[in-house]
C-alpha atoms as a PDB file:
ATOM      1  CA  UNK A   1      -3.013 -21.491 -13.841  1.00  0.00           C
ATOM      2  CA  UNK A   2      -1.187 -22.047 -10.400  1.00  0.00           C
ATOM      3  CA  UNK A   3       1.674 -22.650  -9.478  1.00  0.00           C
ATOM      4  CA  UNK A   4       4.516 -23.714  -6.441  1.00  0.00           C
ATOM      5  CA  UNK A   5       5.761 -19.925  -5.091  1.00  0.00           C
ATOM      6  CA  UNK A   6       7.661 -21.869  -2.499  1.00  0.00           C
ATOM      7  CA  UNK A   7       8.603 -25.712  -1.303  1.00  0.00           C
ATOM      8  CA  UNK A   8      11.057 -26.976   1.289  1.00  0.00           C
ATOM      9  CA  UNK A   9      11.088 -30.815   2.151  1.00  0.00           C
ATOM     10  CA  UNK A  10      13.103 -30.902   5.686  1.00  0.00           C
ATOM     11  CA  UNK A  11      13.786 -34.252   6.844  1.00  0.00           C
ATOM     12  CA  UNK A  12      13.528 -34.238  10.883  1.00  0.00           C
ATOM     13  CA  UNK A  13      14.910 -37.347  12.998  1.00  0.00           C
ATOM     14  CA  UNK A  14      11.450 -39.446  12.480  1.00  0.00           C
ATOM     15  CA  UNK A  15       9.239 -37.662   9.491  1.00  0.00           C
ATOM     16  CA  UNK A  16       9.405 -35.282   6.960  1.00  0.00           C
ATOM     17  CA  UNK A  17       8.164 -31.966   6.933  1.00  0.00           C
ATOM     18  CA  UNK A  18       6.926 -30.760   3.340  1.00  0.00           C
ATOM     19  CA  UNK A  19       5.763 -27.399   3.192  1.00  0.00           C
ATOM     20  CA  UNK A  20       4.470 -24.722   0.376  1.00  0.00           C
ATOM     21  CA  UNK A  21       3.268 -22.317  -1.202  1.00  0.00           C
ATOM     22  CA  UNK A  22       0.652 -22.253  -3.879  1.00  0.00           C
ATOM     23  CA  UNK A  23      -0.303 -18.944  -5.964  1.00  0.00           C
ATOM     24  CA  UNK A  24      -3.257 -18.816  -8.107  1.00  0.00           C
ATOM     25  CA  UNK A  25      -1.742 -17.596 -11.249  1.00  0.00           C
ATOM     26  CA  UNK A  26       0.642 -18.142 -14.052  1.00  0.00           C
ATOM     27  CA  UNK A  27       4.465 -18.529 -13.618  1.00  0.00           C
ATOM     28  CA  UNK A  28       6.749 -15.843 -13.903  1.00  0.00           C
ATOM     29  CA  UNK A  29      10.296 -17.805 -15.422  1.00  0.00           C
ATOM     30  CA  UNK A  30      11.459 -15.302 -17.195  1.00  0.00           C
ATOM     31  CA  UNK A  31      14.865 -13.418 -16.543  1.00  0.00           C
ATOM     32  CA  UNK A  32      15.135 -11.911 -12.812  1.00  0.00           C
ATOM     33  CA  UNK A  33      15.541  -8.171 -12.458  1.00  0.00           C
ATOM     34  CA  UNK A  34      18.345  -6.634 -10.841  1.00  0.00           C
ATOM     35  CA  UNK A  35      18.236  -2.680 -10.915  1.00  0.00           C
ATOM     36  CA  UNK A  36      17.157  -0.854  -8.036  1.00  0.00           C
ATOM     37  CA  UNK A  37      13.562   0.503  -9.883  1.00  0.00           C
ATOM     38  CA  UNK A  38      12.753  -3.135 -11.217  1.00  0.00           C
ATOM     39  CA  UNK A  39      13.404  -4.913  -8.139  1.00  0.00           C
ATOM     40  CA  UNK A  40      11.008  -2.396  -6.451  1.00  0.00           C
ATOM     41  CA  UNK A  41       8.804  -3.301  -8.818  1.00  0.00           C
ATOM     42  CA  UNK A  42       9.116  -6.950  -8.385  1.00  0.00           C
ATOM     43  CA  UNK A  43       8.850  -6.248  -4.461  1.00  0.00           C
ATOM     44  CA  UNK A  44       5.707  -4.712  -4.653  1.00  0.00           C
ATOM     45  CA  UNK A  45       4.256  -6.708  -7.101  1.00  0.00           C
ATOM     46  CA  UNK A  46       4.658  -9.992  -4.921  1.00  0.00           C
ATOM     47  CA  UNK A  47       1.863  -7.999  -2.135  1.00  0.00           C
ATOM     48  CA  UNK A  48      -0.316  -8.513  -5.000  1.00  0.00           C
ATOM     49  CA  UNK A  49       0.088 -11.852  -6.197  1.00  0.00           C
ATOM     50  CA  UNK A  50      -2.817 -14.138  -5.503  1.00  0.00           C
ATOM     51  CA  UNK A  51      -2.856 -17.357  -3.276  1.00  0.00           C
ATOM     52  CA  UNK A  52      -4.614 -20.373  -4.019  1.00  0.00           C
ATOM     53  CA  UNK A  53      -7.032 -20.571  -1.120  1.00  0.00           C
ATOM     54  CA  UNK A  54      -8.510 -23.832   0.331  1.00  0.00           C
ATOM     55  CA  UNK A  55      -7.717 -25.917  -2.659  1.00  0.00           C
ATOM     56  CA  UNK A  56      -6.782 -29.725  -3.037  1.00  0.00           C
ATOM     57  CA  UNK A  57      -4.012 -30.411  -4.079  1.00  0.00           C
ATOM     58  CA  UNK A  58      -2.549 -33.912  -4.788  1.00  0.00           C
ATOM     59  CA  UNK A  59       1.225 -34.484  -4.140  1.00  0.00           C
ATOM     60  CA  UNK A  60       2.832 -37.354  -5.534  1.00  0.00           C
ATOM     61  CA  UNK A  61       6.599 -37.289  -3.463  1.00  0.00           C
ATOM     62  CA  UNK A  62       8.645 -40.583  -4.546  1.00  0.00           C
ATOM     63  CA  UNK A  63       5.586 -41.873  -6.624  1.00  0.00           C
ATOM     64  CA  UNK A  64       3.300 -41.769  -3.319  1.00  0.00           C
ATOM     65  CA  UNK A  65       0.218 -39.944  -3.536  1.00  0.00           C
ATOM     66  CA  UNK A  66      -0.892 -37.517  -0.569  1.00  0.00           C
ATOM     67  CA  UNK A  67      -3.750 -34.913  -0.617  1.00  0.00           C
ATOM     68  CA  UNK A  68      -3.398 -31.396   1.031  1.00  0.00           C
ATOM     69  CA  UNK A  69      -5.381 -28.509   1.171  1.00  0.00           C
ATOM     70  CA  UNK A  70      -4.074 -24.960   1.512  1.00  0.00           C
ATOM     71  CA  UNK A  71      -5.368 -22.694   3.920  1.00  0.00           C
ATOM     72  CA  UNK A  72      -6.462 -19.032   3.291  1.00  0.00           C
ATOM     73  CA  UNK A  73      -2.751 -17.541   2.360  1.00  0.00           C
ATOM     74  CA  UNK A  74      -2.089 -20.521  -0.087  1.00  0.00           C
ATOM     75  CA  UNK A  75       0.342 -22.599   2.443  1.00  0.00           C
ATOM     76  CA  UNK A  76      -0.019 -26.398   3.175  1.00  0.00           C
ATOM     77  CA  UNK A  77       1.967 -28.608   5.093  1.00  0.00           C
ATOM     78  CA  UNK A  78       2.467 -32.355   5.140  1.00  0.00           C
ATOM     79  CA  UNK A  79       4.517 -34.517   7.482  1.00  0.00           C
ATOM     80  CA  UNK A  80       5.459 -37.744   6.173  1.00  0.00           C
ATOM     81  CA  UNK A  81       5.958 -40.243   9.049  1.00  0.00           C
ATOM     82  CA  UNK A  82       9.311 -41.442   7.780  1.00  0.00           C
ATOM     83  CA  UNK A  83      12.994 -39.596   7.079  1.00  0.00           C
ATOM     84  CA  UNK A  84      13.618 -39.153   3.833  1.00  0.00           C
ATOM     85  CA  UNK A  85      17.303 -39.536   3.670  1.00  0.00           C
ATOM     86  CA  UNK A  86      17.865 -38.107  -0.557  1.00  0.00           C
ATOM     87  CA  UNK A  87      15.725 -35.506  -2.740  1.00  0.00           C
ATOM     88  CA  UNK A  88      12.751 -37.505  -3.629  1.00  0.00           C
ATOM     89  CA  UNK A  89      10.644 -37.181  -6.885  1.00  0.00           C
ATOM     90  CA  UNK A  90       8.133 -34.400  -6.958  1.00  0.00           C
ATOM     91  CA  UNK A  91       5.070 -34.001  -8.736  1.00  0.00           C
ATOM     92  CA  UNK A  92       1.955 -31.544  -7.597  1.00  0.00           C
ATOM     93  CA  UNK A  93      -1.314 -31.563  -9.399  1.00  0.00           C
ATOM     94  CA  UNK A  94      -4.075 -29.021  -9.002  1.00  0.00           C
ATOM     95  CA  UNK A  95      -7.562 -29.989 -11.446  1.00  0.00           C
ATOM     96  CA  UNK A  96      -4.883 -32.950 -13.083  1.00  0.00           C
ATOM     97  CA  UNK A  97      -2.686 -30.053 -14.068  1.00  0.00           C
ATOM     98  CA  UNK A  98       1.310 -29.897 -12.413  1.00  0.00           C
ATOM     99  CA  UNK A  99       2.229 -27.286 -10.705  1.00  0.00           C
ATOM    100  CA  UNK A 100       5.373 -25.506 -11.763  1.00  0.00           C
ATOM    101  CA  UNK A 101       8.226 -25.639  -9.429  1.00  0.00           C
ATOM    102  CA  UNK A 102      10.372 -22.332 -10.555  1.00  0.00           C
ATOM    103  CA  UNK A 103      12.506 -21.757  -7.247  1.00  0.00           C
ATOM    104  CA  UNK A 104      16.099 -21.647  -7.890  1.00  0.00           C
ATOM    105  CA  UNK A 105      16.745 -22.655  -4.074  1.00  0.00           C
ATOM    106  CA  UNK A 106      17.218 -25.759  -2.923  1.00  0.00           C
ATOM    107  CA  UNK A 107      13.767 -27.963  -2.140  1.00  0.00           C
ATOM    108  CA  UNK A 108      15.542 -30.517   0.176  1.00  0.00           C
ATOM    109  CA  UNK A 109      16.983 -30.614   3.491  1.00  0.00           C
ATOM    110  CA  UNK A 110      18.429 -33.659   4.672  1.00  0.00           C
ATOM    111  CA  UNK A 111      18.647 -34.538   8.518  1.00  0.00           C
ATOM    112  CA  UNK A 112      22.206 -33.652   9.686  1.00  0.00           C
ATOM    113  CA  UNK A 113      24.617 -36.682  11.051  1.00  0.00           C
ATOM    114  CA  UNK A 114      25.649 -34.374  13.169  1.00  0.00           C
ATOM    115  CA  UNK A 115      24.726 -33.543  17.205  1.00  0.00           C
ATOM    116  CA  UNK A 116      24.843 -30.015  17.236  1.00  0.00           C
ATOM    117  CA  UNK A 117      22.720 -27.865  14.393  1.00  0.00           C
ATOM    118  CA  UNK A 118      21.703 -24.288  14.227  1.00  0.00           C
ATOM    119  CA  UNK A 119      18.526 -21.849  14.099  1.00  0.00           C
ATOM    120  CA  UNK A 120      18.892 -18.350  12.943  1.00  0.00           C
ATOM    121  CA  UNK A 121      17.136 -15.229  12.230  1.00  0.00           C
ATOM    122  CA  UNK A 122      17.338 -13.762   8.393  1.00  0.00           C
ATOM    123  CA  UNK A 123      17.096 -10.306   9.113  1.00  0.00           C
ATOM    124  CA  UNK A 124      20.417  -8.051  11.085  1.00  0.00           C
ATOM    125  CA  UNK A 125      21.330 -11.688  12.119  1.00  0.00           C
ATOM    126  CA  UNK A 126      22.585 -12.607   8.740  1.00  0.00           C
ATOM    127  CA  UNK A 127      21.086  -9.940   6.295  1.00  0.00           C
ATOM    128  CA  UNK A 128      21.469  -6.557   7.009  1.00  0.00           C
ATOM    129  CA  UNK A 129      17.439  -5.280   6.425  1.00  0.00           C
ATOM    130  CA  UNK A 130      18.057  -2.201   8.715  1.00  0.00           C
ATOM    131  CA  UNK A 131      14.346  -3.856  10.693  1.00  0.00           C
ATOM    132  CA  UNK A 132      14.443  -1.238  13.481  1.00  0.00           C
ATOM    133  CA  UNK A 133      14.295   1.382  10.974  1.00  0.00           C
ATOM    134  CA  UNK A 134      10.767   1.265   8.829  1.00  0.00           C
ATOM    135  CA  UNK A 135      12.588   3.771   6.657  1.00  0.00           C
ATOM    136  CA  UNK A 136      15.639   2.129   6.061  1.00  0.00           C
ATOM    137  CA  UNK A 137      14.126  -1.062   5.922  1.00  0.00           C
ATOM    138  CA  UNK A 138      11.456  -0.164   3.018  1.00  0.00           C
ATOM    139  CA  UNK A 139      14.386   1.345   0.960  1.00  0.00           C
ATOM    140  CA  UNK A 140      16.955  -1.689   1.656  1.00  0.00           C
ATOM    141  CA  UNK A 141      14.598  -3.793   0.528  1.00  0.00           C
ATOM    142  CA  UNK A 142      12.837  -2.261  -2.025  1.00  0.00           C
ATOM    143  CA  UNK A 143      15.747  -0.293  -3.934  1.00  0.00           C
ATOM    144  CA  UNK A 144      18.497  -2.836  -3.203  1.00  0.00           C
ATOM    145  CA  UNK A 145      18.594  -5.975  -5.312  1.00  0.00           C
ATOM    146  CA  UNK A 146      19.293  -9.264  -3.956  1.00  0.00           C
ATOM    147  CA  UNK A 147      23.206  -9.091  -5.288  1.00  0.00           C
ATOM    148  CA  UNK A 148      24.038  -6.065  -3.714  1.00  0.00           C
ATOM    149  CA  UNK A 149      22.458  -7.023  -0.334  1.00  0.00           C
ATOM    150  CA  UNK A 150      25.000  -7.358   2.264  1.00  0.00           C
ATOM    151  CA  UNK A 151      25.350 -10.142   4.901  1.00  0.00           C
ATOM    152  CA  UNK A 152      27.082 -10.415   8.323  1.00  0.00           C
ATOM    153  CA  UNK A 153      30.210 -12.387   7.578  1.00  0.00           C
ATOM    154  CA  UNK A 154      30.434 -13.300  11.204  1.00  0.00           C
ATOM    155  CA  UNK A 155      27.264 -14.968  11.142  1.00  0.00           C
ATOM    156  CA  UNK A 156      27.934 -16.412   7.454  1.00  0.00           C
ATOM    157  CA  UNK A 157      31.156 -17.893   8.944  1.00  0.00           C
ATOM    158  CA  UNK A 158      30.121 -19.935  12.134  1.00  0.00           C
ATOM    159  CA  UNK A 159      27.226 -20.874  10.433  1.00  0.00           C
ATOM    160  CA  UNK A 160      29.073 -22.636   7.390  1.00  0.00           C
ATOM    161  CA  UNK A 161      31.740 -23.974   9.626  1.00  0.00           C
ATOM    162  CA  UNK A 162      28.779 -25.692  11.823  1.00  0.00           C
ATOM    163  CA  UNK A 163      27.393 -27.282   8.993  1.00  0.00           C
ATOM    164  CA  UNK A 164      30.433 -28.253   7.801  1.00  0.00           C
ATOM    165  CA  UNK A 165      30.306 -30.607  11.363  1.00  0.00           C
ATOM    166  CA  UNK A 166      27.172 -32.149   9.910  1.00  0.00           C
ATOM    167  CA  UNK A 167      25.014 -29.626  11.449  1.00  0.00           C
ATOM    168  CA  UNK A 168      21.755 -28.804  10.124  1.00  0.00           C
ATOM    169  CA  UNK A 169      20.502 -25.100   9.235  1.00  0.00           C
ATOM    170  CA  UNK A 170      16.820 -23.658   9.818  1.00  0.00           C
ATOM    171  CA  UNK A 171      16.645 -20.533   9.401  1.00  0.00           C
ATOM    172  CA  UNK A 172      13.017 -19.578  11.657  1.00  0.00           C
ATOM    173  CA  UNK A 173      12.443 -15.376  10.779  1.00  0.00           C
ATOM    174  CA  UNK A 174       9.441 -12.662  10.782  1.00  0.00           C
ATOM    175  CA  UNK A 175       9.796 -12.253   6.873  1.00  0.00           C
ATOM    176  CA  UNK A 176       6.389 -13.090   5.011  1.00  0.00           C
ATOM    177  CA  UNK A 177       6.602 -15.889   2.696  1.00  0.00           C
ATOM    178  CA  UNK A 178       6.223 -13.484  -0.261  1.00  0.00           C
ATOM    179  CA  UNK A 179      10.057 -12.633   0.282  1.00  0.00           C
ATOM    180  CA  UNK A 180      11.046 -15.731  -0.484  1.00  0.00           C
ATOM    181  CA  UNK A 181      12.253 -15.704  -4.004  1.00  0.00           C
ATOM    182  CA  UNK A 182      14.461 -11.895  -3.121  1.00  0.00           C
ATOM    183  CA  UNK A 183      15.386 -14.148   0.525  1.00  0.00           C
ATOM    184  CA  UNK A 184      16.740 -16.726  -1.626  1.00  0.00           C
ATOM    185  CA  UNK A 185      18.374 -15.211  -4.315  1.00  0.00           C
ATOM    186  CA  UNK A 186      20.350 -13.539  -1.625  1.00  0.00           C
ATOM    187  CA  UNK A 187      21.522 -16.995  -0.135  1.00  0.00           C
ATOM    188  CA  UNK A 188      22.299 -17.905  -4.049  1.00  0.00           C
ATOM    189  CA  UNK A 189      24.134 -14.281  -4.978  1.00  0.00           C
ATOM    190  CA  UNK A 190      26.349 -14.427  -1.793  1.00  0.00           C
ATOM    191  CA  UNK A 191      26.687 -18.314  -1.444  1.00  0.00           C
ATOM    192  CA  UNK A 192      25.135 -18.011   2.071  1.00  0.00           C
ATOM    193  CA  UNK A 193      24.825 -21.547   3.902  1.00  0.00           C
ATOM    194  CA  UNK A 194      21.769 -23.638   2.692  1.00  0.00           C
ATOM    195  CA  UNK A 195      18.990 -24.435   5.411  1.00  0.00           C
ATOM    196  CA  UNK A 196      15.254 -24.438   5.397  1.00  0.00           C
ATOM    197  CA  UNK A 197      13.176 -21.477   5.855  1.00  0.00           C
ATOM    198  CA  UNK A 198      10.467 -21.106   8.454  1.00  0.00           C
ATOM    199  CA  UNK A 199       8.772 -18.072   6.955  1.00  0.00           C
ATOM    200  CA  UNK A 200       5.721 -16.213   8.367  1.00  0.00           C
ATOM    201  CA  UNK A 201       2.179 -16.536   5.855  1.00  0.00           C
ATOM    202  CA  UNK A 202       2.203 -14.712   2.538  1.00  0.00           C
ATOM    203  CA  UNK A 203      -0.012 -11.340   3.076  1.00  0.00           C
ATOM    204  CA  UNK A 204      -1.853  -9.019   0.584  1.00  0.00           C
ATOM    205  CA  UNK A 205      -0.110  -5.247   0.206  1.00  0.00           C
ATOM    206  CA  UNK A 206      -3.225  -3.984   2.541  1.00  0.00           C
ATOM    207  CA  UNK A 207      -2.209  -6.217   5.045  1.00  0.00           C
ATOM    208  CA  UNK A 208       1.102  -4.722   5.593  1.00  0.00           C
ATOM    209  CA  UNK A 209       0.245  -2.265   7.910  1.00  0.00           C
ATOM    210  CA  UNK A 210      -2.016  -4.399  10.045  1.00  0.00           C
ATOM    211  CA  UNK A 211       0.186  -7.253  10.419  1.00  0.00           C
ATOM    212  CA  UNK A 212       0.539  -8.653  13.738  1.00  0.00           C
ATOM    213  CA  UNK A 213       3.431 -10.659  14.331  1.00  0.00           C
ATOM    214  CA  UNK A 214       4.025 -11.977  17.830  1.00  0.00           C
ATOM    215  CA  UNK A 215       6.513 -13.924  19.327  1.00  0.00           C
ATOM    216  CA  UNK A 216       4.378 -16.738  19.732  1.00  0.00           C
ATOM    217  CA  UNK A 217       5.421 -17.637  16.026  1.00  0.00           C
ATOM    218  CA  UNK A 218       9.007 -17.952  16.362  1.00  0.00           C
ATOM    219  CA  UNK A 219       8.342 -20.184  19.537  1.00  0.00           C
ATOM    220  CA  UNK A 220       6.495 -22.481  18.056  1.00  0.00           C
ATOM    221  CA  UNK A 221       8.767 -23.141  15.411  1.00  0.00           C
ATOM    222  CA  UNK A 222      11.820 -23.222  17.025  1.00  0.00           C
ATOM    223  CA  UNK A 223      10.324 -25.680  19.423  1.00  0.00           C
ATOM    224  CA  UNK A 224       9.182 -28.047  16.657  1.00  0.00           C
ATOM    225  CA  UNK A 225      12.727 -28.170  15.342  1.00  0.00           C
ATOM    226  CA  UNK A 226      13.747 -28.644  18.500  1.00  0.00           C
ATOM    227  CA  UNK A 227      10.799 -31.398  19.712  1.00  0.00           C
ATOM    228  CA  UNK A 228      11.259 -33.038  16.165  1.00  0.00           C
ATOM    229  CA  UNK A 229      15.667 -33.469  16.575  1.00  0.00           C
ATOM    230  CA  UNK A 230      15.974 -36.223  18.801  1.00  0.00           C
ATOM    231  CA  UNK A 231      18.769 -34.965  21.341  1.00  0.00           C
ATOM    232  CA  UNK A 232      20.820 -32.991  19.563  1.00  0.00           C
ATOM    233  CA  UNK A 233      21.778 -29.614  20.607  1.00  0.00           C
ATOM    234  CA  UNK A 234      21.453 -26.313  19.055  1.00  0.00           C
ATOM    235  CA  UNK A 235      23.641 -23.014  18.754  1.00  0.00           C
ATOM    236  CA  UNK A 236      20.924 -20.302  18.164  1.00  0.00           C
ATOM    237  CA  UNK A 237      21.887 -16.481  16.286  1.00  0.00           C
ATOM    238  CA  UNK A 238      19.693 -13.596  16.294  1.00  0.00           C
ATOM    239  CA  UNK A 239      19.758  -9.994  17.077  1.00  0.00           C
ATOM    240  CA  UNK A 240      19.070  -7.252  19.566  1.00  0.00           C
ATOM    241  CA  UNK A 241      16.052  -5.515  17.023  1.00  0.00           C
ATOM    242  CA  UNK A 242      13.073  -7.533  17.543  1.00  0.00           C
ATOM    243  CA  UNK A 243      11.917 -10.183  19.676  1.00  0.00           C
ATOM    244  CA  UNK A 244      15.109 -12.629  19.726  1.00  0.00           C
ATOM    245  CA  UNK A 245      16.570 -12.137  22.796  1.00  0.00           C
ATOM    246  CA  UNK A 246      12.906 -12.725  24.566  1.00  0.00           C
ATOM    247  CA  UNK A 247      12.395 -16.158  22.773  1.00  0.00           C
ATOM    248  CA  UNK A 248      15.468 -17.249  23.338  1.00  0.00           C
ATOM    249  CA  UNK A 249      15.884 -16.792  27.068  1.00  0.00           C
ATOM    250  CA  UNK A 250      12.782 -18.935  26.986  1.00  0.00           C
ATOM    251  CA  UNK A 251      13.556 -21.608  24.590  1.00  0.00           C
ATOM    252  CA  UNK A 252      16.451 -21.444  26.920  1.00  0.00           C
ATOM    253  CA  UNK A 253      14.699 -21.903  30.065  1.00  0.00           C
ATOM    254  CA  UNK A 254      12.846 -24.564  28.663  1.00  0.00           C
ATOM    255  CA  UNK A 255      15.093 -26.701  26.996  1.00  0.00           C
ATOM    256  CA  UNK A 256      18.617 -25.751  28.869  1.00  0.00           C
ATOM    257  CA  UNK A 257      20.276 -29.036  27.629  1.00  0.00           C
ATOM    258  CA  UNK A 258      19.527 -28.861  24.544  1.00  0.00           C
ATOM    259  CA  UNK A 259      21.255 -25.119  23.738  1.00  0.00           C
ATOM    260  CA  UNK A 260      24.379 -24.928  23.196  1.00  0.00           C
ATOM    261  CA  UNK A 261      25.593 -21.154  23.024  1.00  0.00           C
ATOM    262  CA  UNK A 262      23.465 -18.310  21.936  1.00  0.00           C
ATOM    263  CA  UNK A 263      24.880 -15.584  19.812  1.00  0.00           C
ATOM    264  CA  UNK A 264      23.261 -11.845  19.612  1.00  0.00           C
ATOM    265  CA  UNK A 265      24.110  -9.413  17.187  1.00  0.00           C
ATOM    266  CA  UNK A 266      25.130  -6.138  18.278  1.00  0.00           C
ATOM    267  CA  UNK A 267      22.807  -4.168  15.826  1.00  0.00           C
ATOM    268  CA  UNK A 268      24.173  -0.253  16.957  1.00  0.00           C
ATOM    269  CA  UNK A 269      27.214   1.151  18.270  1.00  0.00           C
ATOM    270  CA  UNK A 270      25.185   1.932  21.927  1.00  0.00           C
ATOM    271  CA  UNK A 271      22.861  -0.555  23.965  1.00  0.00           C
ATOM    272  CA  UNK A 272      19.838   1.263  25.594  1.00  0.00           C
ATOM    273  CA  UNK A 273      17.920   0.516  28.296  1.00  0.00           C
ATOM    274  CA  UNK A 274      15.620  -2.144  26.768  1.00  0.00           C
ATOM    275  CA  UNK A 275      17.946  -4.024  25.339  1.00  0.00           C
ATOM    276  CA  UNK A 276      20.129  -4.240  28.806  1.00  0.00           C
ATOM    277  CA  UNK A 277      17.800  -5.760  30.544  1.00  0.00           C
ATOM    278  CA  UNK A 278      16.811  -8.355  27.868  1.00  0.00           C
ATOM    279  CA  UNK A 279      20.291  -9.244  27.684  1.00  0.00           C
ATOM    280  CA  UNK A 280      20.480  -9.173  31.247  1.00  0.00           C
ATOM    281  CA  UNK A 281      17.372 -11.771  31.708  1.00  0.00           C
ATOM    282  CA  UNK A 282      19.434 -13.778  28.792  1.00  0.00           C
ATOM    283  CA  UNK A 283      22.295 -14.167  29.860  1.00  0.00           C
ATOM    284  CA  UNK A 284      21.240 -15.054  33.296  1.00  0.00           C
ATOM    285  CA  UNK A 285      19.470 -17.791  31.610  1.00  0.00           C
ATOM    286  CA  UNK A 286      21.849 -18.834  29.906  1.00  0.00           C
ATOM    287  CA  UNK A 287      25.654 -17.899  30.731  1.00  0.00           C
ATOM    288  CA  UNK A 288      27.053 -19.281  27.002  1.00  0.00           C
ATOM    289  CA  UNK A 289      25.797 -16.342  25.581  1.00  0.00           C
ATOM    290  CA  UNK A 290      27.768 -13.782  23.282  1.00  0.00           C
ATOM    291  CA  UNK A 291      26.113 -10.000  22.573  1.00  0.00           C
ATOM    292  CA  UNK A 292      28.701  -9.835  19.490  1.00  0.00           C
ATOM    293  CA  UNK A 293      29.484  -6.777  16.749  1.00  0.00           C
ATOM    294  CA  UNK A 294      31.778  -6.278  14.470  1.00  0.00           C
ATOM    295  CA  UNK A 295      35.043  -6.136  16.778  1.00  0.00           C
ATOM    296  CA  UNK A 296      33.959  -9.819  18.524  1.00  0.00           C
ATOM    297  CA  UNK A 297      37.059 -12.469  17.201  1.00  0.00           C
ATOM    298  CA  UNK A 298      35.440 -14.800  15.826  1.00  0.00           C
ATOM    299  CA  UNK A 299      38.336 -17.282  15.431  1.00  0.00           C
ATOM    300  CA  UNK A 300      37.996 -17.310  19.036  1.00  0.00           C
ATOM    301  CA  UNK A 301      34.335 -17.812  18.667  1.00  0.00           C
ATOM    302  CA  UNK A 302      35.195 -20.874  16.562  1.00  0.00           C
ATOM    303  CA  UNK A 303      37.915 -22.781  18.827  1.00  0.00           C
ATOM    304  CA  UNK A 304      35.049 -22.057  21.481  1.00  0.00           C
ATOM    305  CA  UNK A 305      32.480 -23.692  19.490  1.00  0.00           C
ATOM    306  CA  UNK A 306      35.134 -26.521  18.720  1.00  0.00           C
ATOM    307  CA  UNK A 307      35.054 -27.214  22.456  1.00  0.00           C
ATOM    308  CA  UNK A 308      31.627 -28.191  22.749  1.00  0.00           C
ATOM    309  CA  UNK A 309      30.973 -31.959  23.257  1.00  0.00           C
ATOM    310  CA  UNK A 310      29.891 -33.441  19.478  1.00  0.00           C
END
């Protein structure tokens, strides 16, 4: 029996983007664990569930059938050539038999009224994950349930008082799609603000090693938000761990009028070498740029934002 591991509906400014995930085996509804040795458990376990490969499936969304096939990690992806502008009516079928929906997050994003939205990172943007650390990182998320995860209330703030202007919310990050119920239940513990995810594929455990992960990714996703928004503009948030800095002086260079400030989370108390010269090239690119940590005002950060032309 299969089931729906993950589905987001994001209404853009002319379609609909519906996205999933479909694993190939019976649905776990039971009572979520929340000690450290069980949530390891659960962790692991989801490097071992099973995706429904290369499958039809038939989607019935407001009574309207459409036929998608997932790909080899269980995803599909539909766009609907039209906005949906409320939570339509969902029904998936695999061999005439629905598909469970069991997520706890929310399935629908509607298009924001608003002209300015935001893209974020998850991970040291919002989440603390410890990602430059492999250490850290394994035990964070392994040994450290969802409600004692803790969050960047910097980011949390401007990001709730942006969509509280009618600004959308996509949250683009590295994290494999099998994080998505522990990603979630995060957002839900700590009442983070709503938006769709843009996850990477779902992977097998052995595949955790090998993983390659290139910027190329985030790029193309941020520029289909982008491509897909009509003219509004965007504030972006990531951090100095990865690749964020990088893709964003480029999204930046590409699309100047269409970014509005860029914030970068300060992920250490020193800035090496690297990291100087990617802020450097960033911040060259694009002067409304902020390298924040935890001593940046953000009420200052907020009458700033205020200032920018809605």
């Amino acid at each position: 029996m299969a089931y729906l591991w993950q589905i987001a509906i994001i209404a853009l400014e002319h379609k609909t983007l519906v996205s999933g995930v479909v694993l190939n085996e019976k649905a776990n509804t039971g009572q979520k664990r929340t000690g450290s040795i069980k949530n390891a458990i659960e962790v692991l376990g989801s490097y071992f569930k099973k995706p429904l490969k290369e499958k039809s499936v038939q989607a019935y969304i407001n009574k309207k059938e459409y036929k998608v096939t997932t790909n080899n990690k269980g995803a599909f992806k539909l766009e609907i050539p039209i906005q949906l502008i409320e939570a339509p009516t969902l029904q998936f079928l695999y061999h005439k038999e629905t598909l469970k929906i069991t997520q706890e997050y929310p399935v629908f994003f509607e298009y924001s009224k608003g002209s300015i939205s935001v893209i974020s990172d998850l991970d040291d943007t919002l989440i603390v994950s410890h990602t430059a650390n492999a250490i850290k990182r394994i035990k964070t998320l392994t040994l450290v349930p969802p409600n004692e995860r803790e969050y960047i209330k910097f980011t949390q703030l401007l990001i709730q008082k942006l969509k509280e202007r009618k600004g959308s919310v996509y949250y683009i990050s590295k994290s494999e799609s099998n994080l998505f119920e522990f990603i979630s239940r995060i957002f839900l513990n700590h009442d983070l603000p709503k938006g769709g995810f843009f996850l990477t594929p779902f992977i097998q455990f052995r595949e955790l090693l090998n993983r390659k992960k290139g910027k190329n990714y985030k790029l193309s996703s941020i520029e289909y938000v982008l491509k897909n928004s009509g003219n509004k503009k965007f504030v972006l948030f990531g951090d100095d761990t990865q690749k964020d800095m990088e893709i964003y002086r480029i999204i930046a260079e590409k699309y100047p009028k269409r970014i509005a400030k860029i914030y970068i989370r300060q992920t250490k108390s020193y800035i090496n070498k690297t990291k100087n010269k990617y802020w450097t090239q960033l911040k060259h690119t694009c002067e409304n740029a902020i390298y924040y940590n935890k001593y940046t005002n953000i009420h200052e950060e907020w009458e700033s934002l205020k200032n920018i032309n809605y």
